[in-house]
Protein backbone atom coordinates (compact mmCIF):
# COMPACT_ATOMS: atom_id res chain seq x y z
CA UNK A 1 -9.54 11.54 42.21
CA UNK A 2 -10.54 10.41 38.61
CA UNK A 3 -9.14 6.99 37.32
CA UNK A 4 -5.97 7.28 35.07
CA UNK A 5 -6.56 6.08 31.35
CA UNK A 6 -4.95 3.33 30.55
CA UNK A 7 -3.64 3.23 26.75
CA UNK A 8 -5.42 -0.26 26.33
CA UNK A 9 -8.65 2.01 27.14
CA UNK A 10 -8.04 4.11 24.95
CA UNK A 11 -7.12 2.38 21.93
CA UNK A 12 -10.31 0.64 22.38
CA UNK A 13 -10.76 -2.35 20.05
CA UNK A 14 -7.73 -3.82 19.58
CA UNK A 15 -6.17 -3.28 16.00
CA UNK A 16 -6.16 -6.82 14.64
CA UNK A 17 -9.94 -6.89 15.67
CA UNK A 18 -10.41 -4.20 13.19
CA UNK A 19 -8.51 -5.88 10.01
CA UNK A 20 -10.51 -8.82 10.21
CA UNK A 21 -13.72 -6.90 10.73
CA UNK A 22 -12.86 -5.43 7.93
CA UNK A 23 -12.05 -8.77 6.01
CA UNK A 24 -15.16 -9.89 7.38
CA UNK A 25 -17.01 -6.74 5.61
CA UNK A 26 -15.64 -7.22 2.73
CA UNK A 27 -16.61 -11.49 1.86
CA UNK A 28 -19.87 -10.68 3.62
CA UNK A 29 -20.58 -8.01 1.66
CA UNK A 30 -19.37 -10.17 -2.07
CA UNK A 31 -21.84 -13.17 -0.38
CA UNK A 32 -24.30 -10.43 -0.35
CA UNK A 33 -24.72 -9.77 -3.76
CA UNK A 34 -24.54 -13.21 -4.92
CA UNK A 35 -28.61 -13.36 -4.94
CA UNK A 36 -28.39 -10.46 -7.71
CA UNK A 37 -26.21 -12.61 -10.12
CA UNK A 38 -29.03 -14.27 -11.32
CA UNK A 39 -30.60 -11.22 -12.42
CA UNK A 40 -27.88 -8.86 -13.47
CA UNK A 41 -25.17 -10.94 -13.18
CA UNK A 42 -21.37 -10.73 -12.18
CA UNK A 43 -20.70 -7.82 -13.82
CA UNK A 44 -23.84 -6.00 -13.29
CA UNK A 45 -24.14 -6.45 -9.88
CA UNK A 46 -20.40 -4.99 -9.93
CA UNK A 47 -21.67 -2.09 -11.55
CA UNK A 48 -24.68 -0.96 -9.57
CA UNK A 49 -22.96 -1.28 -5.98
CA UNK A 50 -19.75 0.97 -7.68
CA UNK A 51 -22.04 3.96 -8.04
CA UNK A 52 -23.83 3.56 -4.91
CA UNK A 53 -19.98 3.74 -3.77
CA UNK A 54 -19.47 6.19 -5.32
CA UNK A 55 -22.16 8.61 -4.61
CA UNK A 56 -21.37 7.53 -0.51
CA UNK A 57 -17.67 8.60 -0.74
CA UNK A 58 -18.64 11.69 -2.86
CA UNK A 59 -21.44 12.95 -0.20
CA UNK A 60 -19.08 12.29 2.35
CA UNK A 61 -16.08 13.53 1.34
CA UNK A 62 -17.44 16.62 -0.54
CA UNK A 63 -14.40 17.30 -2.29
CA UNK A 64 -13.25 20.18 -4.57
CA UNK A 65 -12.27 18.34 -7.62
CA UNK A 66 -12.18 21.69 -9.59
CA UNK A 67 -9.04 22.90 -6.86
CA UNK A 68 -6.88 19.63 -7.57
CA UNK A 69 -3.92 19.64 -9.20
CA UNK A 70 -4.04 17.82 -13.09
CA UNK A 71 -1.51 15.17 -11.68
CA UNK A 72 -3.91 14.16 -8.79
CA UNK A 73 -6.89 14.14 -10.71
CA UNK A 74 -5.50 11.63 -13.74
CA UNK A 75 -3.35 9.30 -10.87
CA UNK A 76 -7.25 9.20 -9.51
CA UNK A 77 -9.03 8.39 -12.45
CA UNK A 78 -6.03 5.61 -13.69
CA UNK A 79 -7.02 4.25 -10.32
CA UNK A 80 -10.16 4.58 -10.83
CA UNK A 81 -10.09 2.29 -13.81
CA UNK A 82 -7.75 0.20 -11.91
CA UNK A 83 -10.87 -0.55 -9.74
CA UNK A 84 -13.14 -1.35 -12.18
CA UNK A 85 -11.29 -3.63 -13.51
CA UNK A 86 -10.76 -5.46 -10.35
CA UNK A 87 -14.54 -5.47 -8.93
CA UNK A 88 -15.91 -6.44 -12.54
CA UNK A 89 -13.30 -9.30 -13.01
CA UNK A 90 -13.48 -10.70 -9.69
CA UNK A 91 -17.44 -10.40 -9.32
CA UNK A 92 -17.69 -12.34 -12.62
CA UNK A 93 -15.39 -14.69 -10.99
CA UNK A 94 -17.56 -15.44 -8.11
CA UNK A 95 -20.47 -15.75 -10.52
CA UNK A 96 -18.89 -18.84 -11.62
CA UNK A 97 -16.43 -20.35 -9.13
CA UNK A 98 -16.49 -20.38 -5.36
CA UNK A 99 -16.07 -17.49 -3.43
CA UNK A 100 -12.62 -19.17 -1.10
CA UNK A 101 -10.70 -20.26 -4.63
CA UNK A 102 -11.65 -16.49 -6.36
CA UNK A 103 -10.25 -14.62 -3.34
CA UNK A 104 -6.97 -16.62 -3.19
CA UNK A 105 -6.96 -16.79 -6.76
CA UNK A 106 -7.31 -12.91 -6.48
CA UNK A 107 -4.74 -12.61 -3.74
CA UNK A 108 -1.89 -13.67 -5.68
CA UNK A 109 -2.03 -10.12 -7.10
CA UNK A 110 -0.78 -8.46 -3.60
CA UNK A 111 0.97 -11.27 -2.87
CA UNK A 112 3.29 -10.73 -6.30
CA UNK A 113 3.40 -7.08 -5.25
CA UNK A 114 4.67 -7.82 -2.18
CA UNK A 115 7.40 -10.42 -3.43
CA UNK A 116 8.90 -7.65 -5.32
CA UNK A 117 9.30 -5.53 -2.91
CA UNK A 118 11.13 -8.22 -0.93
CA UNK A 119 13.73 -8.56 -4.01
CA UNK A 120 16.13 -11.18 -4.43
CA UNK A 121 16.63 -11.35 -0.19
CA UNK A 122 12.79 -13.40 -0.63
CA UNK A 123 14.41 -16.43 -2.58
CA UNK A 124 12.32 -18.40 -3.85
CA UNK A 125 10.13 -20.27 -1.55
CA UNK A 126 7.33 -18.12 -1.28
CA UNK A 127 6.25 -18.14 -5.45
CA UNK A 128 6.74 -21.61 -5.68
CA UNK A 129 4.37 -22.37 -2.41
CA UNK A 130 1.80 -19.43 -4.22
CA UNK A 131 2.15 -20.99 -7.70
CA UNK A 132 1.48 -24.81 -6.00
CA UNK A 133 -1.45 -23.11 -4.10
CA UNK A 134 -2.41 -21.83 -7.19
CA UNK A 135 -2.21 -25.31 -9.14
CA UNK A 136 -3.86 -27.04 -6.42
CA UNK A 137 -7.18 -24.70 -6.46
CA UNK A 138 -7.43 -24.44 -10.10
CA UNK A 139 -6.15 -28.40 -10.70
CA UNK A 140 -5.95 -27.72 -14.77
CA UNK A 141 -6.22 -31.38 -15.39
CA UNK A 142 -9.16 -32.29 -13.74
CA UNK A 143 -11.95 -29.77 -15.39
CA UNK A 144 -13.62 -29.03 -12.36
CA UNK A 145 -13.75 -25.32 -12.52
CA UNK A 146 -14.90 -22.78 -14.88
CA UNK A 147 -11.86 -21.77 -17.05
CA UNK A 148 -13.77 -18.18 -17.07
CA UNK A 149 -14.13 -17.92 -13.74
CA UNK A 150 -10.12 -18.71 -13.15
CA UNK A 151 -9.16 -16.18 -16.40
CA UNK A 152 -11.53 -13.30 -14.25
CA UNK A 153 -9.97 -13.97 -10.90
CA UNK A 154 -6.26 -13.88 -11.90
CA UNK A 155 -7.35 -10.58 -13.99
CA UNK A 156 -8.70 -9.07 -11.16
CA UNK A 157 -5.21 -10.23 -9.16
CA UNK A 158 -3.77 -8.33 -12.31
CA UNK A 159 -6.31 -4.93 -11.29
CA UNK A 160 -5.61 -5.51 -7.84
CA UNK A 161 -1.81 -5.31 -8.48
CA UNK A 162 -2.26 -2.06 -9.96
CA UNK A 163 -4.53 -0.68 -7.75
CA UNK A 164 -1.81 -1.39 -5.12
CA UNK A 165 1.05 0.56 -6.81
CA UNK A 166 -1.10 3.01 -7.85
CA UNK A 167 -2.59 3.92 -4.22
CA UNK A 168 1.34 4.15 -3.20
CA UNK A 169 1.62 6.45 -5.60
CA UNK A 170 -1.26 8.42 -4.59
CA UNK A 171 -0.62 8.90 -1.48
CA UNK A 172 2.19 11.52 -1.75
CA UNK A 173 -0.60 14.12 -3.78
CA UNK A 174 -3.96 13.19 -1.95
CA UNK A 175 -4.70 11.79 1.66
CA UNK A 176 -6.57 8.48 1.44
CA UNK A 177 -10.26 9.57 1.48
CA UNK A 178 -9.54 12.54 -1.15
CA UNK A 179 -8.56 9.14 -3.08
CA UNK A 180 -11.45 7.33 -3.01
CA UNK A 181 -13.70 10.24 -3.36
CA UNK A 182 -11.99 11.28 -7.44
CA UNK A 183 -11.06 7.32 -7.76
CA UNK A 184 -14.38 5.91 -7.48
CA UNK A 185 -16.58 8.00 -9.33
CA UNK A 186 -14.36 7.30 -12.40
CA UNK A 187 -14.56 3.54 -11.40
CA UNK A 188 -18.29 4.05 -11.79
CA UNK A 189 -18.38 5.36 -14.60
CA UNK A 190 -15.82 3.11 -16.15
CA UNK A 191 -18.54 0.06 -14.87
CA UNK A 192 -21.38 2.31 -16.21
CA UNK A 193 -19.86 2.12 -19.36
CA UNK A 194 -18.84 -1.94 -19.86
CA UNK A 195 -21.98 -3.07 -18.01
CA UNK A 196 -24.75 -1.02 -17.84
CA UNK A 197 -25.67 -1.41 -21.88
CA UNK A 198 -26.38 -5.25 -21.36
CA UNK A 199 -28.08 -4.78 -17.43
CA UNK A 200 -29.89 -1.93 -17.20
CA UNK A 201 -33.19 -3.45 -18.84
CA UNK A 202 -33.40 -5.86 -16.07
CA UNK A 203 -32.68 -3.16 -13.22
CA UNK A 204 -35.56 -3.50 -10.52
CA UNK A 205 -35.50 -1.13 -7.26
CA UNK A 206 -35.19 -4.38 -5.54
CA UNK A 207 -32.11 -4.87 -6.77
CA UNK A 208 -30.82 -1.25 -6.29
CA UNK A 209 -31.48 -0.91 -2.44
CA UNK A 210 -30.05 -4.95 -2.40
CA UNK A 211 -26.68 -3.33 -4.01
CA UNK A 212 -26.48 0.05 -1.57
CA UNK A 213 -26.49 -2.26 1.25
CA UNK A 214 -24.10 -4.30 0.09
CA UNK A 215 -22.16 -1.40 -1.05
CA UNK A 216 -21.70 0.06 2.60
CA UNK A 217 -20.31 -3.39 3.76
CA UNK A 218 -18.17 -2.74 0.16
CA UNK A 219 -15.90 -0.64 0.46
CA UNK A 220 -17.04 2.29 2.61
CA UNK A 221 -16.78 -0.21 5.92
CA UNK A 222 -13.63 -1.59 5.44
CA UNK A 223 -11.68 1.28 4.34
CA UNK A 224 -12.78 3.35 7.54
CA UNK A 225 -11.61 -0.17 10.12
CA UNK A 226 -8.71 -0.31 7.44
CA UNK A 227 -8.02 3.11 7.96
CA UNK A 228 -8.08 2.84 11.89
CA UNK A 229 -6.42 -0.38 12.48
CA UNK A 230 -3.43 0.94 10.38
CA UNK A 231 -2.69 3.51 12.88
CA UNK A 232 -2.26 1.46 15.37
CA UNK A 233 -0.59 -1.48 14.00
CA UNK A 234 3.04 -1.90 11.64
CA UNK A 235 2.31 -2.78 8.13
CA UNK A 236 4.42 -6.02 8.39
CA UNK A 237 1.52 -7.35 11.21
CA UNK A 238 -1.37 -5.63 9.11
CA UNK A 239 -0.07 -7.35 6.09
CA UNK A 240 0.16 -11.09 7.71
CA UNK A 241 -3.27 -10.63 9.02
CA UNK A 242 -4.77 -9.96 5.62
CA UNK A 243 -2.76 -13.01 4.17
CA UNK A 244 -5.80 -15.06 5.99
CA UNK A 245 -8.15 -13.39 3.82
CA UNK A 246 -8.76 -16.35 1.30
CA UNK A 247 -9.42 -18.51 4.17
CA UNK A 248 -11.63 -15.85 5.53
CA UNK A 249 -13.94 -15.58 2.26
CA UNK A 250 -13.55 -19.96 2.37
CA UNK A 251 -15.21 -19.82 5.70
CA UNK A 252 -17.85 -17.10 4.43
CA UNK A 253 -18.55 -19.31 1.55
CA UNK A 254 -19.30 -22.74 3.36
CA UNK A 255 -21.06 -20.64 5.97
CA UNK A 256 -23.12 -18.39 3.59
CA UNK A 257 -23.53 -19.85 0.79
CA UNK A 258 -22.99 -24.08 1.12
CA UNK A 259 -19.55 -23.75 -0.96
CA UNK A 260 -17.47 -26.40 1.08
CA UNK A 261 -14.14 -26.79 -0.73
CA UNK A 262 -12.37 -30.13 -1.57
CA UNK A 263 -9.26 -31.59 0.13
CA UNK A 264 -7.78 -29.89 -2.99
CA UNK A 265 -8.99 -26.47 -2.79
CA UNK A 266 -7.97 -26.17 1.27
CA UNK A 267 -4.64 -27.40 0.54
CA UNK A 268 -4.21 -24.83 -2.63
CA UNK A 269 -5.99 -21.96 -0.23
CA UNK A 270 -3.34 -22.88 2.92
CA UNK A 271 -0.46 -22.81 0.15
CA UNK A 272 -1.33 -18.81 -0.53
CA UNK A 273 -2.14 -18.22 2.80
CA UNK A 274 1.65 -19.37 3.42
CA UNK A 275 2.80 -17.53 0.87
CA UNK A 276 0.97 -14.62 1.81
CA UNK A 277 2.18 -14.15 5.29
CA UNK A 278 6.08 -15.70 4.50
CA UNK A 279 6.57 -12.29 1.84
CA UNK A 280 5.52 -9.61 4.89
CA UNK A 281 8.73 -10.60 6.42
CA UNK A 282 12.82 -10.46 5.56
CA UNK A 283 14.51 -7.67 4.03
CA UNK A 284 12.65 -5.17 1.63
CA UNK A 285 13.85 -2.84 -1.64
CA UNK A 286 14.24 0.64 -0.87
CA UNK A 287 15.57 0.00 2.36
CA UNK A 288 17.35 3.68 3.95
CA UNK A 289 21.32 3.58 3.26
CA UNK A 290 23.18 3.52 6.28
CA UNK A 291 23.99 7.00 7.69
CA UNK A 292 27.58 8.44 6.57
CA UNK A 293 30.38 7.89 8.61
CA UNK A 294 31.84 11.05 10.44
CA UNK A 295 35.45 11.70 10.00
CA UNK A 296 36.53 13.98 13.24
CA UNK A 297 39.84 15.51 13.07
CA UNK A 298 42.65 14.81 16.17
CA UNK A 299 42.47 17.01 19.20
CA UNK A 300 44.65 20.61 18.91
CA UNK A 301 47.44 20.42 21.28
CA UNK A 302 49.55 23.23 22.60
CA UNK A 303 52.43 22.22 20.66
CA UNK A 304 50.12 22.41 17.27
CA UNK A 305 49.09 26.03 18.21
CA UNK A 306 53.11 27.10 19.04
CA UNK A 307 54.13 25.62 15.85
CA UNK A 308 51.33 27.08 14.09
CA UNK A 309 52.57 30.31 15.48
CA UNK A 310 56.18 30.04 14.90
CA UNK A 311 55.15 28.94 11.46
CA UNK A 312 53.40 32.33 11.13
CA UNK A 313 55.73 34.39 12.53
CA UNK A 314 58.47 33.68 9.79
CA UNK A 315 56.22 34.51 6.72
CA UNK A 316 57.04 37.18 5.00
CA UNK A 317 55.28 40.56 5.16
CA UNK A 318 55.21 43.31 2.11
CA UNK A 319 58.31 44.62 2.17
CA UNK A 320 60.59 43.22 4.79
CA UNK A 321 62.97 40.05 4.45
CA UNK A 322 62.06 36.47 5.36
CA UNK A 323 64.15 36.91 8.52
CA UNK A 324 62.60 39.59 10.10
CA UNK A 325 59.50 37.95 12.51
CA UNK A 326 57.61 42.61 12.92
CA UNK A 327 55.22 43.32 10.25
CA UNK A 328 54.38 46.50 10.31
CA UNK A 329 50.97 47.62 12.21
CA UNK A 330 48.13 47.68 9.74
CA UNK A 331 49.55 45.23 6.77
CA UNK A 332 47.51 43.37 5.21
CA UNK A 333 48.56 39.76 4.64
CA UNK A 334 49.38 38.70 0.77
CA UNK A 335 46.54 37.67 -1.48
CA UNK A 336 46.01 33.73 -1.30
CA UNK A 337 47.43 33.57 2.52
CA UNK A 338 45.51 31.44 4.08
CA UNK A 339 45.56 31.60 8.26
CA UNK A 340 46.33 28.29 10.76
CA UNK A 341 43.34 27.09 12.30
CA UNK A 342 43.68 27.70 16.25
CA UNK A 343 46.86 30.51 15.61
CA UNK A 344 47.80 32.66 18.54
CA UNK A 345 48.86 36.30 17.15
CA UNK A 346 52.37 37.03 18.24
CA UNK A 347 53.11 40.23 19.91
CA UNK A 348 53.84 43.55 17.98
């Protein structure tokens, strides 16, 4: 007799295993390209692993753009923008700050979506202990980072924001991979056009295959462990496990690329990380009104249905006096009459 399946077996890797794998994908694959900033920098670096994206999603997907509706296909190319904007800003970010403060710097832009969508019920604790983070990474008084590289990262929290609402709003015309496969060709082109003028003279095939690798660790990867783990996890555990992600890319950074942070920057980095997984939980907008209330009427007893009948019986009839209980066979009862629920016909 064959061994019974277990659903641990068959859910194989667990769920959370997946969202940080995929977490893991995504800082490993931004470490990655770090050796190509020197030669095309942040932005062009940005642009070259977008259309190897791009032309991934497309041969895989295979999708018949022609056959979509006109709403789907400009949702999908505002998104597409959307993601330019993000990789460009926060790869020109991590050109010029460390990797750990761009990514929480950059993670303020869920986090502020997901704050709003807690409402008023979300007091507020969780922006203050996001703005301190914030203040504590960037420390305005001191110098010590790039102002550029802190203006890129919160625009790419900005993009990132957007892309957000945007996807929500995409997924009620296309299914997730139909997304990515319109989205992302517009995001390449949208790179194509703000970096290629000033990179493509400095192009080598080095640097191409460099970018395609890095492009399947970015995003093709983590979307399909994203994808799985999402199934088989709530959104409120999903989204606390990807709160960790700035200390995720910190960890990638001192491991990767010798970026230790200061007392200053893990303090500001814990702060967001706090923030982040505080605003996945209390009471959201949008929540489903509680059900109507049913009104039942009281139970028919037999003294309802006699009364109903004697009530009946002394209505008039066409053309016999009030007193008289007959009606003669056939009549039809007077226009507007309207008959007792549960009435018993008297006898003729």
């Amino acid at each position: 007799m064959p061994a019974r399946t277990t659903p641990q077996a068959r859910a194989g890797v667990p769920a959370p295993a997946l969202a940080l794998a995929a977490m893991l994908s995504v800082q490993v694959g931004v470490a990655a390209s770090t050796p190509l900033f020197e030669q095309l920098g942040g932005a062009g670096t940005a642009w070259v692993r977008l259309c190897w994206a791009a032309l991934f999603l497309t041969l895989a997907v295979r999708l018949p753009w022609w056959r979509l509706p006109r709403r789907a296909l400009g949702g999908a190319a505002l998104l597409g923008v959307a993601s330019a904007a993000m990789t460009l800003c926060y790869f020109e970010a991590v050109a010029r700050i460390p990797l750990g403060t761009a990514s929480a710097l950059e993670f303020c832009g869920p986090l502020a979506v997901a704050l709003f969508a807690r409402g008023r019920g979300g007091g507020l604790l969780w922006p203050l202990l996001a703005t301190a983070g914030v203040v504590l990474l960037t420390r305005p008084w001191s110098g010590a980072l790039d102002p550029a590289g802190v203006a890129f990262a919160l625009l790419a929290a900005a993009a990132c924001a957007a892309y957000i609402l945007l996807t929500q709003r995409m997924g009620t015309v296309l299914s997730g991979l139909q997304t990515l496969a319109v989205s992302f060709p517009v995001a390449a082109l949208t790179a194509t056009a703000v970096a290629a003028p000033a990179t493509a003279a400095d192009l080598t095939w080095h640097a191409v295959w460099v970018a395609a690798a890095a492009a399947m660790l970015v995003p093709v990867i983590p979307y399909v462990l994203e994808l799985v783990a999402l199934r088989r996890m709530s959104a409120s555990a999903f989204g606390t496990l990807t709160s960790a992600d700035p200390a995720l890319a910190a960890l990638v950074g001192l491991l990767l690329l010798a970026e230790e942070p200061s007392a200053w920057q893990a303090a500001g980095i814990a702060l967001v990380v706090a923030a982040g997984v505080g605003s996945q939980w209390g009471p959201r907008r949008g929540r489903p009104a509680p059900a109507p209330r049913v009104l039942t009427a009281p139970p028919v007893t037999r003294a309802d249905i006699a009364r109903a009948a004697a009530e009946r019986a002394a209505l008039p009839g066409p053309g016999l006096p009030r007193s008289s209980g007959a009606r003669p066979a056939g009549a039809v009862p007077t226009a507007g009459a309207v008959p007792t629920a549960g009435a018993v016909p008297t006898a003729g």
